[in-house]
Protein backbone atom coordinates (compact mmCIF):
# COMPACT_ATOMS: atom_id res chain seq x y z
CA UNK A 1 148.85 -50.11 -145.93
CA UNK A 2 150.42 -48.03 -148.25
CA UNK A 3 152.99 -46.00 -145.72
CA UNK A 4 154.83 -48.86 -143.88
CA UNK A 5 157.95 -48.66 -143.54
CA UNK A 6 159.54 -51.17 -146.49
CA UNK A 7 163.31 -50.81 -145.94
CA UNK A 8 166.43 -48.77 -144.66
CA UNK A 9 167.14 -46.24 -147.09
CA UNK A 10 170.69 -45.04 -145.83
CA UNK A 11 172.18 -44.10 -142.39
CA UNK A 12 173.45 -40.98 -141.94
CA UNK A 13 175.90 -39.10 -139.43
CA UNK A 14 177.50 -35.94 -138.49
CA UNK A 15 180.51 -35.33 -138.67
CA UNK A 16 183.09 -32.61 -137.97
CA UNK A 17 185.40 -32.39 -141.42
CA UNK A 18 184.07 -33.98 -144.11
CA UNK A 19 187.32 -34.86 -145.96
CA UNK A 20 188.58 -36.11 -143.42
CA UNK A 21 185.44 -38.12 -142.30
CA UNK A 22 185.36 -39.46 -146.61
CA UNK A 23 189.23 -40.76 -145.82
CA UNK A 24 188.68 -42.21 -142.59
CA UNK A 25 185.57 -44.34 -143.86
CA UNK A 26 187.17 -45.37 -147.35
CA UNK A 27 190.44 -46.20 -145.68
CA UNK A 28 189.45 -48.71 -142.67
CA UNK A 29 186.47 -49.58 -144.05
CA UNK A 30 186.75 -49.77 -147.92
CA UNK A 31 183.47 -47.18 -148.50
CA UNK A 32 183.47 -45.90 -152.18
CA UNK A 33 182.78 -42.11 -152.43
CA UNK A 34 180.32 -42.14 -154.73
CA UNK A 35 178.91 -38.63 -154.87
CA UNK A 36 177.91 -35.43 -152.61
CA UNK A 37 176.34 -31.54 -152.71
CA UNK A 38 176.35 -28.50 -150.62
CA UNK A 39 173.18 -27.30 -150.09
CA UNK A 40 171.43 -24.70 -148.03
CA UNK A 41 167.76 -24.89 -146.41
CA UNK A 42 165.18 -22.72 -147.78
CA UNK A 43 162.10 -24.11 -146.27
CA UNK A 44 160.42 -22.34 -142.81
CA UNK A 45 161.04 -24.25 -139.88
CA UNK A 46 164.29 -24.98 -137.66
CA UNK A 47 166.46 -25.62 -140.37
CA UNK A 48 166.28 -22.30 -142.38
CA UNK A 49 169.03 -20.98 -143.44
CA UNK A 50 171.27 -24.55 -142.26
CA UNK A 51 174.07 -24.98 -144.28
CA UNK A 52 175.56 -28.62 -145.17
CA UNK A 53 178.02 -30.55 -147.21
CA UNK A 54 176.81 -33.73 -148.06
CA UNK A 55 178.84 -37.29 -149.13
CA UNK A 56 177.60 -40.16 -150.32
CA UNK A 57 179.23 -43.32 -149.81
CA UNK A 58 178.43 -46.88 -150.83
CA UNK A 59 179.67 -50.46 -149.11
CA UNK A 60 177.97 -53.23 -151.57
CA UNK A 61 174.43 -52.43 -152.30
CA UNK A 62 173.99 -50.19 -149.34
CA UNK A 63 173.91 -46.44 -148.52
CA UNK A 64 175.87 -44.38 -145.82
CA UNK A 65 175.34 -40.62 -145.60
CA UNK A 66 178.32 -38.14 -144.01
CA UNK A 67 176.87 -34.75 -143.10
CA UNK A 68 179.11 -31.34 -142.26
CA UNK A 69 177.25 -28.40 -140.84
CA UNK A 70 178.69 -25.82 -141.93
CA UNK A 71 176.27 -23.26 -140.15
CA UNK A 72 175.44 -23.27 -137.60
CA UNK A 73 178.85 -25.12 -136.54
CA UNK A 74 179.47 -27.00 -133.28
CA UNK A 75 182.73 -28.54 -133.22
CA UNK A 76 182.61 -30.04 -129.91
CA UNK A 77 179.87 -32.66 -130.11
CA UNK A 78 179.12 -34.54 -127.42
CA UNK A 79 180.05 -38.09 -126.70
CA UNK A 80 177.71 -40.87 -125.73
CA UNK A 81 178.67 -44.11 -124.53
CA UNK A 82 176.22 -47.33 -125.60
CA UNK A 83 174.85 -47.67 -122.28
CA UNK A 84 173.65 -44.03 -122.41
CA UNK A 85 169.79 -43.63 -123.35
CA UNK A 86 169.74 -41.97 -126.49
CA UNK A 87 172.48 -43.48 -127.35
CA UNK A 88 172.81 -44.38 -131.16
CA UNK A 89 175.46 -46.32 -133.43
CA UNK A 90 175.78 -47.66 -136.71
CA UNK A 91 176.37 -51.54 -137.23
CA UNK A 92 177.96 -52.92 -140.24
CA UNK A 93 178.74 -56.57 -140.81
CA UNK A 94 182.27 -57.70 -141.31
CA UNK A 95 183.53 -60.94 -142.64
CA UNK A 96 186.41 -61.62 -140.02
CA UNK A 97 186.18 -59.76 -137.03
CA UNK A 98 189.28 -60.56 -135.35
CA UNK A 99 191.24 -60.00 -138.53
CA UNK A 100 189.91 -56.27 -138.92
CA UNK A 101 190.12 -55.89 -135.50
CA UNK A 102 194.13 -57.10 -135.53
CA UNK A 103 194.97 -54.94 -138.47
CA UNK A 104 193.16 -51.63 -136.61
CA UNK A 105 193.84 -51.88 -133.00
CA UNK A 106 196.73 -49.64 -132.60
CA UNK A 107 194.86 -46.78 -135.25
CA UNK A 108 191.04 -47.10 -133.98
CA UNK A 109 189.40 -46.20 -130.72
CA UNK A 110 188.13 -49.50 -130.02
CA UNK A 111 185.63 -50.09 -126.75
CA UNK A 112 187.21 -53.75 -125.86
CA UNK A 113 187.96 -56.60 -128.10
CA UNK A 114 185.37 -58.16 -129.93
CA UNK A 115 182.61 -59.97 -127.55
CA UNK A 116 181.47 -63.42 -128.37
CA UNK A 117 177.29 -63.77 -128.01
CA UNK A 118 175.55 -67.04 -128.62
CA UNK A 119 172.51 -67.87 -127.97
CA UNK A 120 169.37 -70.01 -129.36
CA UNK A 121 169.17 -68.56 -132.47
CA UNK A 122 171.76 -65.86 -132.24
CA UNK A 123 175.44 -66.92 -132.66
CA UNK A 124 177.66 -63.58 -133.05
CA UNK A 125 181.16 -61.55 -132.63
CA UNK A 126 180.83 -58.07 -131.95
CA UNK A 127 182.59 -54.49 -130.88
CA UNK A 128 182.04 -51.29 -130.85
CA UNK A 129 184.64 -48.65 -131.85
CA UNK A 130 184.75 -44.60 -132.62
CA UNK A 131 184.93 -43.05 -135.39
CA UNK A 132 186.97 -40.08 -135.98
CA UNK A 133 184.36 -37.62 -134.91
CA UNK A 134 183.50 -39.76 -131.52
CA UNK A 135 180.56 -41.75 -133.09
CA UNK A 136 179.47 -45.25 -132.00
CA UNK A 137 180.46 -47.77 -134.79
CA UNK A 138 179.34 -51.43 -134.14
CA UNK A 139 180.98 -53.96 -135.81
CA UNK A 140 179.33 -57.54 -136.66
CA UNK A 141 180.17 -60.90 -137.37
CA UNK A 142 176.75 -63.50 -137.68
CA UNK A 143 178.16 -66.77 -137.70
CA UNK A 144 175.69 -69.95 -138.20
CA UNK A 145 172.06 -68.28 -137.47
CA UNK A 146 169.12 -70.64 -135.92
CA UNK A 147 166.19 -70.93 -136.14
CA UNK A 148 163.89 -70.13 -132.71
CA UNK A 149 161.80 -73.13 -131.78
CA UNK A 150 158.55 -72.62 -131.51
């Protein structure tokens, strides 16, 4: 089949100031700016006439999108909590989860401390946080991975 689905392109997410979003993300997390446009939606359907500002940010080899609306604008968003259906987040690995935890605590909207999980096959450290603009973050440590038996 030619139109699987191969790989994650990017993720991409809202947010209310862009700027602000691009500092946030580079400054806890270490994302590299790497680009960005303005652009405005000429095509028929829902989005004509949508105006965004786009950034493009980079953590190793993969892609993270910020998006503005500029118009229409809604400023107030609406927060969702992970137990919420519909409810989505973004999960990026970390190397010491404690540590980054530690050093953000007192800056960062954190939802608890990070959660031990282990399992067969599944041995992890995890938390969710907020961004500035109220969106789910997960963070994630894998330690030792096993295999299932079969």
């Amino acid at each position: 089949m030619a139109d699987i689905v191969t790989e994650i392109h990017h993720t991409g997410i809202t947010v209310r100031n862009l700027d602000e979003s691009i500092a946030f993300y580079g400054k806890v997390f270490g994302f590299t700016h790497v680009g960005g446009c303005e652009l405005t939606v000429d095509q028929e359907g829902e989005m004509k006439g949508v105006q965004i500002k786009i950034a493009f940010l980079e953590a190793g080899e993969d892609s993270f999108e910020l998006l503005e609306y500029i118009h229409p604008k809604n400023s107030k968003g609406v927060e969702q909590n992970p137990w919420q259906p519909g409810a989505q987040h973004v999960s990026f690995k970390v190397s010491d989860i404690r540590a980054f935890y530690n050093r953000h605590k007192d800056s960062v909207h954190f939802m608890s401390e990070p959660i031990d999980y282990k399992t067969e096959g599944i041995d992890t450290t995890w938390v969710y946080l907020r961004d500035i603009n109220g969106t789910l973050i997960e963070l994630s440590e894998d330690h030792e991975v096993r295999e299932y038996k079969k």
